[in-house]
Protein backbone atom coordinates (compact mmCIF):
# COMPACT_ATOMS: atom_id res chain seq x y z
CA UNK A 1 0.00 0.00 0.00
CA UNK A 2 1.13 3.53 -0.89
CA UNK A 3 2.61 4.92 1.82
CA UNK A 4 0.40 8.37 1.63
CA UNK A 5 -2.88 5.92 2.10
CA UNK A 6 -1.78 5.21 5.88
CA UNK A 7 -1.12 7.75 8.73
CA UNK A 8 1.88 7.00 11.20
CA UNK A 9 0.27 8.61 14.22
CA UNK A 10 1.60 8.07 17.56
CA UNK A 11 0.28 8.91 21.50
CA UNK A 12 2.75 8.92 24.05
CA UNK A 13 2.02 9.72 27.84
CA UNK A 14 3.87 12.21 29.50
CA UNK A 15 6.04 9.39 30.91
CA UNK A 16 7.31 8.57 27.67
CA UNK A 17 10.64 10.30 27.36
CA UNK A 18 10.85 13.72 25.35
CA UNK A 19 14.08 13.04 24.22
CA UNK A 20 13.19 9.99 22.46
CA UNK A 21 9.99 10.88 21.32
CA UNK A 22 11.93 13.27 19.55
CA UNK A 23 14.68 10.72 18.43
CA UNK A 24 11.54 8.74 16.76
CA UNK A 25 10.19 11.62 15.09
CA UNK A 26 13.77 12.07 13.45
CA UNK A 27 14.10 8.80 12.36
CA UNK A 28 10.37 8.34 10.78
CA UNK A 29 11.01 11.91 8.58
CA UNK A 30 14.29 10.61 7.59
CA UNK A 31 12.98 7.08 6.40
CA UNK A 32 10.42 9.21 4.89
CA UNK A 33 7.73 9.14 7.15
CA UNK A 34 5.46 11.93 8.93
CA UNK A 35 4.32 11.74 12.06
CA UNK A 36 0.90 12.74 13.82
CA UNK A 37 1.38 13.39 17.36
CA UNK A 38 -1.61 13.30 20.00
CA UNK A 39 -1.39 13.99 23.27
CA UNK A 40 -3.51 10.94 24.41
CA UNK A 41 -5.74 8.31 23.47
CA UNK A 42 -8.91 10.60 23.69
CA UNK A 43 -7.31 12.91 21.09
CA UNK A 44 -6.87 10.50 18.61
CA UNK A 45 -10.53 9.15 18.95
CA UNK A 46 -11.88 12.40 18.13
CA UNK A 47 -9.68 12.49 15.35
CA UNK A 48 -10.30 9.04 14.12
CA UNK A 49 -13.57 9.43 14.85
CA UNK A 50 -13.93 12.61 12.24
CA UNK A 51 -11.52 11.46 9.31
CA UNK A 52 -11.90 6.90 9.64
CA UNK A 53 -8.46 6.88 7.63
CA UNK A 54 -6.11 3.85 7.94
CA UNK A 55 -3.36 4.66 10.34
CA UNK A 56 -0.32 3.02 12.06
CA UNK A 57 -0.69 3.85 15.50
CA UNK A 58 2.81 4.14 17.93
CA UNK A 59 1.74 4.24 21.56
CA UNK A 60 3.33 3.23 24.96
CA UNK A 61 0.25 2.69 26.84
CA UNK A 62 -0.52 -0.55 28.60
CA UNK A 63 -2.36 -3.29 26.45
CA UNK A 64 -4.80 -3.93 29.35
CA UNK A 65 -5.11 -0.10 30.11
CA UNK A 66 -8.88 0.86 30.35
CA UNK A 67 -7.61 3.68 27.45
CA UNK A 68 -6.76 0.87 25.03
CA UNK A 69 -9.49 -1.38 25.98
CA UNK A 70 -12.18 1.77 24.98
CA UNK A 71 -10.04 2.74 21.85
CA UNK A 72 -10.28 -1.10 20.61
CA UNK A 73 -13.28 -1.20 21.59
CA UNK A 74 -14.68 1.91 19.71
CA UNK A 75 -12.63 0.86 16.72
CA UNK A 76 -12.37 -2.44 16.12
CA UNK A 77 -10.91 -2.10 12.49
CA UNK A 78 -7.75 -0.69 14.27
CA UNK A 79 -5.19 -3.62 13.50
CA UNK A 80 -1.79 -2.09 13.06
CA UNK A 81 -0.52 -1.03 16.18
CA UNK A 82 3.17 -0.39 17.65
CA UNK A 83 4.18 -0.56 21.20
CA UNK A 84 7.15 1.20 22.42
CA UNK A 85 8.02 -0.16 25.97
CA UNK A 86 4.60 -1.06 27.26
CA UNK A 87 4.31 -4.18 29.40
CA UNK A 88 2.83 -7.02 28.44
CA UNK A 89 2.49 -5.91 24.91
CA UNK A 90 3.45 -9.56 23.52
CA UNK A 91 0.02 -10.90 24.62
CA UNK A 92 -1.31 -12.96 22.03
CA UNK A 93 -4.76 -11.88 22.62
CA UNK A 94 -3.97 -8.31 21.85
CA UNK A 95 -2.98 -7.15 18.52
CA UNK A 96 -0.08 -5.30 18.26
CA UNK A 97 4.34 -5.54 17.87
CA UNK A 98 6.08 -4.49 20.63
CA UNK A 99 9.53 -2.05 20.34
CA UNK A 100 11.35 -2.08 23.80
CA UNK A 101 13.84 -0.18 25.47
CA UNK A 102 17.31 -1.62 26.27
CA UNK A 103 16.91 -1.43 30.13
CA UNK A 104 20.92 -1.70 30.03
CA UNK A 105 21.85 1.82 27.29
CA UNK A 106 17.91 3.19 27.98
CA UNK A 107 18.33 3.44 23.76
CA UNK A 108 14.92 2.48 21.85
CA UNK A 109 16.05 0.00 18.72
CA UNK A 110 14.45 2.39 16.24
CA UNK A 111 15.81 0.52 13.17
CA UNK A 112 13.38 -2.67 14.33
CA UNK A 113 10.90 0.28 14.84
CA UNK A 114 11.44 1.53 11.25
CA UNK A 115 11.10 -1.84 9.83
CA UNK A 116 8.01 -2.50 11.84
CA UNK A 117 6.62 0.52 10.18
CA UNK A 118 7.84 -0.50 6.82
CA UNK A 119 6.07 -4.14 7.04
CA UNK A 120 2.55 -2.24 7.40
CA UNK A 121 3.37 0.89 5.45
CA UNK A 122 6.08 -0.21 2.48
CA UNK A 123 8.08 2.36 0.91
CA UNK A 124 10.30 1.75 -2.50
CA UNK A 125 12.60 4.53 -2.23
CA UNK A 126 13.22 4.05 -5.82
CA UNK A 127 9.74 5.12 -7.32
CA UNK A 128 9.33 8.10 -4.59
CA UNK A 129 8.25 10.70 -7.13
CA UNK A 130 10.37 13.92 -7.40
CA UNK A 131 7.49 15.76 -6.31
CA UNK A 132 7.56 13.59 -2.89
CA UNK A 133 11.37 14.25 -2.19
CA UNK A 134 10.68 18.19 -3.01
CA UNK A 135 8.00 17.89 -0.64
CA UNK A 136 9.90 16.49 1.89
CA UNK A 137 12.87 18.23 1.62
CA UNK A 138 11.24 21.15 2.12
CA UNK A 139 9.89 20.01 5.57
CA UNK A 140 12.99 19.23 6.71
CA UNK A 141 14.80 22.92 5.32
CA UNK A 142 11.48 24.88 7.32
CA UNK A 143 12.34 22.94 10.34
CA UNK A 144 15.96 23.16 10.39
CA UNK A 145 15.73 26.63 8.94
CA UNK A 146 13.36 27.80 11.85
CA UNK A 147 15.14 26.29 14.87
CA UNK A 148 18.70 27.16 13.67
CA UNK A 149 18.26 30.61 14.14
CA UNK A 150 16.94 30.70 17.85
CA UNK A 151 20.75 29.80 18.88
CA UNK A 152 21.51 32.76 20.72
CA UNK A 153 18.71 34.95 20.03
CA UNK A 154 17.46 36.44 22.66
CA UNK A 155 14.66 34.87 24.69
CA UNK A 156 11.66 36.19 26.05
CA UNK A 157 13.08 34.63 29.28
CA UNK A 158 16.06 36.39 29.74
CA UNK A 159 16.40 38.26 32.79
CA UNK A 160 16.58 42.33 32.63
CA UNK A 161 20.72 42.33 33.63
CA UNK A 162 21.14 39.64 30.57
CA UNK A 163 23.84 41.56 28.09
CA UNK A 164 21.17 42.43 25.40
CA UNK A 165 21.65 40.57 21.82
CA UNK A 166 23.93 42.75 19.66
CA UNK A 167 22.42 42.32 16.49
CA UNK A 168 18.59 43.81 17.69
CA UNK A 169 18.57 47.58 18.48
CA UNK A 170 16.39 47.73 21.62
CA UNK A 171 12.83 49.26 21.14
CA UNK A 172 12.41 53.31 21.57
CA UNK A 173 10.63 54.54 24.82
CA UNK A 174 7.61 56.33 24.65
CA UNK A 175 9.42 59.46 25.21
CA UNK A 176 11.86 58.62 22.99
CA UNK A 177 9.18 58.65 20.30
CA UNK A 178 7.59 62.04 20.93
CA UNK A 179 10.82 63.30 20.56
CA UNK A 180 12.12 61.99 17.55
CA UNK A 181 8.33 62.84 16.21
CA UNK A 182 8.19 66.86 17.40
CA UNK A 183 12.01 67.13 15.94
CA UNK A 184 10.43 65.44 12.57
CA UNK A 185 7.92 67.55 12.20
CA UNK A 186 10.49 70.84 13.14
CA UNK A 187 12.55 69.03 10.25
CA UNK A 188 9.51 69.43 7.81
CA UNK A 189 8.63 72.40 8.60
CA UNK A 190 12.53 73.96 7.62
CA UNK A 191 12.47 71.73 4.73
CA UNK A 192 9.37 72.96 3.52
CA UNK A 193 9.88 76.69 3.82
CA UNK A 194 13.13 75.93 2.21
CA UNK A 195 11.96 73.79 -0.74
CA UNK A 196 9.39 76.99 -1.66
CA UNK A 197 12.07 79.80 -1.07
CA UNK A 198 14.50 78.18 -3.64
CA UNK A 199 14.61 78.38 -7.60
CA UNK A 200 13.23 76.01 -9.62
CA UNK A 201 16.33 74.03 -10.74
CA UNK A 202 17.34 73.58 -6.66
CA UNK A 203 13.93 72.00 -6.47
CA UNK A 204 13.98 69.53 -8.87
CA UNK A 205 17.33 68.87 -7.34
CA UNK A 206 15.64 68.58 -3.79
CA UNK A 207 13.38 66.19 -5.40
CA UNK A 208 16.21 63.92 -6.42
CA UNK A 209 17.25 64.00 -3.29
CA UNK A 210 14.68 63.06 -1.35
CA UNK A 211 13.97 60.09 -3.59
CA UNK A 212 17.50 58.82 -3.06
CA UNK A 213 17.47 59.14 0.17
CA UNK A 214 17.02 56.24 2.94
CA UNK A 215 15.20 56.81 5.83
CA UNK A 216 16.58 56.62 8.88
CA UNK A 217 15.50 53.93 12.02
CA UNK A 218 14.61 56.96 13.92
CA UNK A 219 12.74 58.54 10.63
CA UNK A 220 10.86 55.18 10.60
CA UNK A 221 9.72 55.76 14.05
CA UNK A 222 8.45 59.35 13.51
CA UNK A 223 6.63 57.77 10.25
CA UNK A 224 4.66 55.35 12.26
CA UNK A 225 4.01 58.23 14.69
CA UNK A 226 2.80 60.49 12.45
CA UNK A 227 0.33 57.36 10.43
CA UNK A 228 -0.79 56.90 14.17
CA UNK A 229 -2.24 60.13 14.26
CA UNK A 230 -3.69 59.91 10.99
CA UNK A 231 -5.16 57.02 11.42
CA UNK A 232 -7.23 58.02 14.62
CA UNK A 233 -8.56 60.60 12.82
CA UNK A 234 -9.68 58.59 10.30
CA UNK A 235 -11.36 56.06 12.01
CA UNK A 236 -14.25 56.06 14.42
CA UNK A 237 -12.66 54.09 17.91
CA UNK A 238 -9.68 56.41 19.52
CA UNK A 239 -6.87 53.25 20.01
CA UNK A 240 -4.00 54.77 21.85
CA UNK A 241 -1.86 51.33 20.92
CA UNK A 242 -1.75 48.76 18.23
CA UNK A 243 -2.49 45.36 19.65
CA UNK A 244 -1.27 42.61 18.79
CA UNK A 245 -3.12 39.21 19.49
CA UNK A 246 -1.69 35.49 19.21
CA UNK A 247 -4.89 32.94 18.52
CA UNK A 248 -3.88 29.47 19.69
CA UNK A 249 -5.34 26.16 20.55
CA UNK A 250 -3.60 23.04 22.16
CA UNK A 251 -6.58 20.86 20.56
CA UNK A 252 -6.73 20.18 16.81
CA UNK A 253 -9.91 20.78 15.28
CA UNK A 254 -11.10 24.00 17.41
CA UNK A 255 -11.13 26.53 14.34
CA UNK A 256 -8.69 28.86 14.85
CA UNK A 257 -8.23 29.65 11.62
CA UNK A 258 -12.04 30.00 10.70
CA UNK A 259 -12.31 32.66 13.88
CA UNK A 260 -9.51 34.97 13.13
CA UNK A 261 -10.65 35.37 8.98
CA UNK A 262 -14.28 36.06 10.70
CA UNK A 263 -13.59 38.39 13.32
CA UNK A 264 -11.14 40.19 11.24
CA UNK A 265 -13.69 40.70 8.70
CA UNK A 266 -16.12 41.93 11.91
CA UNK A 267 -13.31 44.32 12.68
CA UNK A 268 -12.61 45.80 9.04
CA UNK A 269 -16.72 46.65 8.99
CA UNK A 270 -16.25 48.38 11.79
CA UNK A 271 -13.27 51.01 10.67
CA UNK A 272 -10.78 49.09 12.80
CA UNK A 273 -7.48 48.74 10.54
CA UNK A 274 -7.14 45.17 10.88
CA UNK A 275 -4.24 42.90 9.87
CA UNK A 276 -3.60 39.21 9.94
CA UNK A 277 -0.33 37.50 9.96
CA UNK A 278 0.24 33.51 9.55
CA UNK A 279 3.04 32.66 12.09
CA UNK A 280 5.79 30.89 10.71
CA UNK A 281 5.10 27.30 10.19
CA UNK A 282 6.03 24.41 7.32
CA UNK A 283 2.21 23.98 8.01
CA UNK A 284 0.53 26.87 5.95
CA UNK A 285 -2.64 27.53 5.18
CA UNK A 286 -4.11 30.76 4.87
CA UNK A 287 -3.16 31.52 1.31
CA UNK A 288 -5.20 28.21 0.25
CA UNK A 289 -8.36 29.75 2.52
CA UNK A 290 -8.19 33.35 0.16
CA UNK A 291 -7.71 31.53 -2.43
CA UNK A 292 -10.93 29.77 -1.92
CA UNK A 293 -12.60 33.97 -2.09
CA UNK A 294 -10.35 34.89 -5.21
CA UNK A 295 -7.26 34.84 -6.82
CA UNK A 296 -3.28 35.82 -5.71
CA UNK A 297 -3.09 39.49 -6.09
CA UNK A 298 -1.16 40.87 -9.21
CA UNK A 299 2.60 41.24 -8.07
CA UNK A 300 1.55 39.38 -4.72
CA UNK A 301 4.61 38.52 -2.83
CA UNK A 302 5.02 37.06 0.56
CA UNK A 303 6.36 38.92 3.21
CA UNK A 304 8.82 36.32 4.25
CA UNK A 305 10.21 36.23 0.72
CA UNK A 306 9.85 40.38 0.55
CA UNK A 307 12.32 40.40 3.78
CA UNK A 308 14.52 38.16 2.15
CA UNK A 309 15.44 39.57 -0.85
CA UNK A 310 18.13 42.41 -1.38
CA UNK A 311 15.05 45.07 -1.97
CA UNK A 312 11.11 45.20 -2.48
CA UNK A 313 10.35 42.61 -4.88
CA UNK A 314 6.64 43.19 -4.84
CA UNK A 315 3.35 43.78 -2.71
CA UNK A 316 2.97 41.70 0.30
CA UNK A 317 -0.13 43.09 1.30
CA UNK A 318 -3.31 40.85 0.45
CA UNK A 319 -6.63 42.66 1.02
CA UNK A 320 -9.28 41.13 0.81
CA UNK A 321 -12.95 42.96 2.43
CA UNK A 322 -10.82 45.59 3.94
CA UNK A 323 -8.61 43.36 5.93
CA UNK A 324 -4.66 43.54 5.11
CA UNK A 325 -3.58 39.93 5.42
CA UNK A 326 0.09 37.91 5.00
CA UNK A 327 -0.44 34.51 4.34
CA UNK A 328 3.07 32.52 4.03
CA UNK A 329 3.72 31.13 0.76
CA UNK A 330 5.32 27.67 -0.19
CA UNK A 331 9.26 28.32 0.04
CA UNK A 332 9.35 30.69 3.13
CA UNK A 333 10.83 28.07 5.00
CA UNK A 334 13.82 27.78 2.66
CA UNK A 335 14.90 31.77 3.76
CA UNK A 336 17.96 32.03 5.72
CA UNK A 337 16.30 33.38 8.83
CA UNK A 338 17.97 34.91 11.71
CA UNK A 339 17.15 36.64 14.61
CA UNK A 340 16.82 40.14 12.12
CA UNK A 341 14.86 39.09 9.94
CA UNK A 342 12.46 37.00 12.22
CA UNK A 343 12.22 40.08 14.35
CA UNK A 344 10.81 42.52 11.30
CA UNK A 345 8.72 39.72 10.36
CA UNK A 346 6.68 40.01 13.81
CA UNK A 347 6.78 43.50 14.01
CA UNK A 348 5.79 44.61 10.93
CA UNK A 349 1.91 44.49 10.70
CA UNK A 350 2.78 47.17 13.97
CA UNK A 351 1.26 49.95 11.65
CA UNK A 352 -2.40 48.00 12.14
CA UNK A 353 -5.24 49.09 15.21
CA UNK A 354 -5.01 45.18 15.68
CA UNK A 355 -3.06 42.20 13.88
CA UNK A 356 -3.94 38.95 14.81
CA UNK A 357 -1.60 36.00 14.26
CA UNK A 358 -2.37 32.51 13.54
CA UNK A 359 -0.72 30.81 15.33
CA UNK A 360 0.55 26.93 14.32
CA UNK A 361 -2.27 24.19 16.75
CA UNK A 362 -0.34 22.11 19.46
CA UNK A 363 2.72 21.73 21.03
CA UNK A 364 5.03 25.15 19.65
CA UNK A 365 8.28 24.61 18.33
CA UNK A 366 11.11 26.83 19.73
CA UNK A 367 10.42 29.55 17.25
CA UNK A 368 6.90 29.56 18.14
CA UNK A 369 7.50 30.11 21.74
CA UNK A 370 10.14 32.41 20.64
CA UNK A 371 7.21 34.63 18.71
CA UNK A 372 5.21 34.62 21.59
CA UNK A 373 7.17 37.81 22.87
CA UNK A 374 5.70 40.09 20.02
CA UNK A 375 2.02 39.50 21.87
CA UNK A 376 0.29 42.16 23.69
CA UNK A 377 -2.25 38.91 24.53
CA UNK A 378 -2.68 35.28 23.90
CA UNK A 379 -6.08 34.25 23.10
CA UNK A 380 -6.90 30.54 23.81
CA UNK A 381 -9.48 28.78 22.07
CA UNK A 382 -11.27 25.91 23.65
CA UNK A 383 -14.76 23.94 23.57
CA UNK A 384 -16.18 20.98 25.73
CA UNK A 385 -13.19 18.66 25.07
CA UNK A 386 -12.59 18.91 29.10
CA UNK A 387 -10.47 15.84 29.47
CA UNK A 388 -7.99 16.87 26.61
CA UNK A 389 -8.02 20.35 27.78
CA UNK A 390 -6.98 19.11 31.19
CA UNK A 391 -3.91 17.30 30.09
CA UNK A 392 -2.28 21.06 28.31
CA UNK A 393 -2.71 23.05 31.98
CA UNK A 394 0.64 22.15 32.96
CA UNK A 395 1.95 23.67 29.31
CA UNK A 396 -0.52 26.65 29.36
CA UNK A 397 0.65 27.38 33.07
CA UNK A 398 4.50 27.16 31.80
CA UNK A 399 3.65 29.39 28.41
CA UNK A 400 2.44 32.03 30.65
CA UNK A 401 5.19 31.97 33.36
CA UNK A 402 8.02 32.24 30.94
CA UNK A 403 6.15 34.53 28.58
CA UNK A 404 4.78 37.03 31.16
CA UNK A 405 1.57 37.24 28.32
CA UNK A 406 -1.54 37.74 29.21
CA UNK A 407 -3.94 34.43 28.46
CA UNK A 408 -7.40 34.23 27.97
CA UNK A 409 -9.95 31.75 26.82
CA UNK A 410 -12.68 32.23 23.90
CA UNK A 411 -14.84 29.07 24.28
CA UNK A 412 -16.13 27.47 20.84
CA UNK A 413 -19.00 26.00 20.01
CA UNK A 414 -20.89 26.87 23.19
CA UNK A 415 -24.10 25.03 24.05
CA UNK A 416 -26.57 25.07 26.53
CA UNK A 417 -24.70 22.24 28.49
CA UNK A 418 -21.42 23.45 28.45
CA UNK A 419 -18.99 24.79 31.35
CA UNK A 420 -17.44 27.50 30.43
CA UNK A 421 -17.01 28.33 33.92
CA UNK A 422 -15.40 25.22 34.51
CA UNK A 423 -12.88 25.13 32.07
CA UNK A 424 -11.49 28.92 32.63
CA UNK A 425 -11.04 27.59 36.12
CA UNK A 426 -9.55 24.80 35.54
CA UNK A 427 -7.05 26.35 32.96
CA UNK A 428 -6.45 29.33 35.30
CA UNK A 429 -7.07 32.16 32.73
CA UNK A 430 -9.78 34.54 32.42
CA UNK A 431 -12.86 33.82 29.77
CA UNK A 432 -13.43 36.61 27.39
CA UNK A 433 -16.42 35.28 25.34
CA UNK A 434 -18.44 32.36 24.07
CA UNK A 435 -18.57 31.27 20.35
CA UNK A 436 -22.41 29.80 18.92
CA UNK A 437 -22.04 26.88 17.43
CA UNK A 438 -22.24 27.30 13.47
CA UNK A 439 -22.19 23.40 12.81
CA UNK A 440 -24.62 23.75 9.91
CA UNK A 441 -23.02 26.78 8.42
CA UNK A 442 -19.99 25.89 8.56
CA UNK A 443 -21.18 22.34 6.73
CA UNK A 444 -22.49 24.73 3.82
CA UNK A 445 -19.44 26.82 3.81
CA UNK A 446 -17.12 24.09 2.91
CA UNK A 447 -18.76 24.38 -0.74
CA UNK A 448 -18.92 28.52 -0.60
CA UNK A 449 -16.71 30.77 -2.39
CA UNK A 450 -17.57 33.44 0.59
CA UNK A 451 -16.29 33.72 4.13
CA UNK A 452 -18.51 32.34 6.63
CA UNK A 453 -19.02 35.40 8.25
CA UNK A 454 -20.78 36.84 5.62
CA UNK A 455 -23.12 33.98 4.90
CA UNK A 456 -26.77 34.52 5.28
CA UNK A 457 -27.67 34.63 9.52
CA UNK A 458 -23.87 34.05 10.54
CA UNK A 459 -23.04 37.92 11.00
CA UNK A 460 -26.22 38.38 13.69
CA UNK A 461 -25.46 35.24 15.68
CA UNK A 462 -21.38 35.91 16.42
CA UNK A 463 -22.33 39.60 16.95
CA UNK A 464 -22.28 39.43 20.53
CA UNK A 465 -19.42 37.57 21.07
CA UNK A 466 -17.39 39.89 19.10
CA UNK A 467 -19.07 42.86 20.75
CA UNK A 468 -17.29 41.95 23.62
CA UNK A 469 -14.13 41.02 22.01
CA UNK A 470 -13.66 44.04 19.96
CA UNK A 471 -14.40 46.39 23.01
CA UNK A 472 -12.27 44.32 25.04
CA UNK A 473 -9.59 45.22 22.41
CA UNK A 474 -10.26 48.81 21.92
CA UNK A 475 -12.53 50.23 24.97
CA UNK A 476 -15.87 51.61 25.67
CA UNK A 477 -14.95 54.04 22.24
CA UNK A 478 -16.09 51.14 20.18
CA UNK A 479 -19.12 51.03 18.57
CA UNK A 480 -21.00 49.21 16.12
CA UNK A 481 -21.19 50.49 12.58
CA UNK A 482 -24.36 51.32 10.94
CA UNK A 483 -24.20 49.02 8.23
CA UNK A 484 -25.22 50.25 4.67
CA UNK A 485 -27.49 48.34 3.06
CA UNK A 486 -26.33 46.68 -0.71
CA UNK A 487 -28.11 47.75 -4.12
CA UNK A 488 -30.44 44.43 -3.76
CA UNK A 489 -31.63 45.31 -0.16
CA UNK A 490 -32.15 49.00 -1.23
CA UNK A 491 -34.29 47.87 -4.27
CA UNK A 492 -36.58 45.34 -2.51
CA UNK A 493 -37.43 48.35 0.30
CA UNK A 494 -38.17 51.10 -2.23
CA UNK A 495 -41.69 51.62 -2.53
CA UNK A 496 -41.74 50.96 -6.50
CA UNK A 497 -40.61 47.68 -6.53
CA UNK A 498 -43.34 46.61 -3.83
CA UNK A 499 -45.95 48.31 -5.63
CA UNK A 500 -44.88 45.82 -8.78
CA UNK A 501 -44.92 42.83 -6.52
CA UNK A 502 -47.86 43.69 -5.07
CA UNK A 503 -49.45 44.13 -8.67
């Protein structure tokens, strides 16, 4: 069987070494495997449950654990299963190989786990496609790319008396800024009695100039001061600060994705200068979500690949309904980023009321975390999947001691029998809002060209929720906008066309 026709999943409890599960991960990629990791047996039912693919399932739980027993039970068709160093896992009345541990070197034999994987998924290395190898190879450059660069950066976690990292120029004060803005503006002023007291040739040669010129890190700072104070007065909310917002889940399936493009689009209708940035990941997916609403933009190039190249190579700004947003694009993990360029990448959506990243689902890899210090907030999203949730408070706990963010939960899919309550609790972070289910819509939306937001009914029922959200965000200066009504609307109210249907 082909090996894309079979998942290699694995769940491994939190007594399962890191290092090794690590070591395995390694190992699979490099025979030319990919691994999908779930943090228990619970996890992978709902999973299971939603997609009924064939998979090759690692775990080091205990044959005669009641976990096993249910999953076995739930899914009898599940026949190809791995043990690594569970007990009793040569039982003949359980199906399933067993991969120990030398007790002796505490090394796992992960050759005999390779070929165990090879006997129930079999791979000719010969007839992988070149399209396959590209596809891998560029897994393996994102990941190495990402993580090489976080040697030495600086950390989110370093103390204040750390020696700061040489290559990133600390970030102005707020003094600092209405400085270098009032002496900008003195600057203009001189320039600009000067440009109209001189000839004509001197000001085509001022011209010249100016276009030559590079700005300055300290002109760049009065430039975003000065769009600041355009932008409040263009807009109806007064935001003293941008926010930025990191939305994250520990659980697959929650929807992340689906809530930032909607509540962006919420945001944009309501003259908030919205932006959304996919954090970096080999995983992306945003571009193929606009591209379901329209096509690339002419010139369109991703930021990643804009911050890589030796000058402006093209737009990196994708609007679509009013809301700026940069996807990644196929070979951003290729770049040769450092600490430099991953630090413009994060901060520069800063010109935006509010950008919200997408952040990767899961565990976050070390660039991930390192991201995290970019965040004004972290917004968690969760639903009834208590048990699951449970298992990431010790990691949620840990993100927010080393990160010193602010967390809070937004609670999906909210029914009349859920516990919010419960859940914030138990996580130990504040709730800001509860999502309505949209099971149906979002059923109907798989085969839309259109957002779900702006499908028929959606807009009224997640207007509450992102009430709150949006004045959480900006204040008590927020308000709804009166929304204009489109030609169709207009023409069915007007008093002609109802004397026509009426006959």
């Amino acid at each position: 069987m082909a090996k894309d026709q079979i998942h290699v999943c694995s769940v491994f409890t939190t007594e399962f070494p890191s290092g090794m599960k690590e070591q395995i991960k390694r190992s699979l990629f490099e025979a030319g495997y990919r691994l999908h990791d779930f943090q228990s047996i619970g996890e992978f039912q709902n999973w299971y449950s939603d997609y009924q693919t064939e998979v090759c399932l690692l775990l080091n739980e205990e044959v005669d654990s009641a976990e096993y027993d249910s999953l076995k039970g739930e899914f009898a068709e599940l026949d190809d299963f791995i043990f690594v160093d569970a007990q009793n896992a040569g039982r003949k009345e359980w199906s399933g190989t067993p991969v120990l541990i030398d007790k002796k070197t505490n090394e796992l034999d992960v050759d005999m786990l390779i070929e165990e994987i090879k006997a129930i998924i079999p791979i000719d290395e010969n007839e992988m496609s070149l399209e396959d190898e590209n596809e891998l190879g560029v897994e393996e450059d994102e990941s190495d790319a990402f993580d090489s660069f976080t040697e030495g950066a600086p950390s989110y976690s370093q103390e204040l008396n750390d020696e700061p990292y040489i290559g990133e120029e600390p970030p102005l004060s707020e003094e600092e800024m209405e400085d270098i803005a009032r002496e900008s503006q003195e600057q203009e002023l001189n320039e600009i009695q000067q440009i109209d007291d001189a000839p004509a040739d001197s000001k085509a040669e001022e011209v010249e100039a100016v276009v030559e010129h590079s700005p300055s890190a300290s002109e760049n700072a009065s430039y975003s001061k000065r769009l600041r104070s355009i932008q409040k007065s263009l807009t109806g909310p007064q935001m003293d600060e941008f926010k930025t917002i990191g939305v994250w889940s520990p659980l697959p399936a929650m929807g992340v994705t689906s809530f930032i493009l909607n509540f962006s689009f919420f945001l944009a209708e309501n003259r908030i200068h919205t932006a959304v940035l996919e954090s970096l990941t080999s995983n992306h997916i945003l571009k193929d979500w606009l591209l379901r609403y329209g096509s690339v933009p002419d010139k369109w190039v991703s930021l990643a690949e804009n911050l890589h190249a030796d000058q402006a190579i093209g737009n990196s700004e994708w609007v679509y309904r009013g809301v700026k947003f940069f996807p990644l694009n196929t070979k951003d993990g290729k770049h040769h980023w450092n600490p430099d360029s991953f630090d413009a990448f994060y901060r520069m959506t800063g010109i935006y009321d509010v950008t919200l990243i997408d952040i990767p689902t899961g565990e976050m890899a070390a660039f991930t975390k390192e991201s995290l210090r970019y965040l004004d907030e972290l917004w968690i999203l969760v639903d009834d999947r208590v048990q699951q949730l449970n298992s990431w408070k010790g990691y949620i706990k840990g993100i927010k001691e080393s990160s010193g963010l602010d967390v809070h939960l937004i609670h999906n899919k909210s029914i009349s029998a859920s516990k919010p309550g419960i859940i914030s609790e138990g996580l130990g972070s504040n709730l800001l809002a509860e999502m309505p289910p949209l099971w149906e819509e979002t059923a109907r939306n798989y085969y839309q060209n259109q957002p779900l937001y702006f499908q028929a009914g959606v807009r009224e029922k997640v207007q509450k929720p992102y009430h709150q959200l949006a004045r959480h965000l900006i204040g008590p200066s927020f308000q709804l906008q009166e929304k204009k009504a489109n030609w169709w609307e207009q023409l069915t109210k007007s008093k002609g066309f109802q004397k026509i249907l009426n006959g």
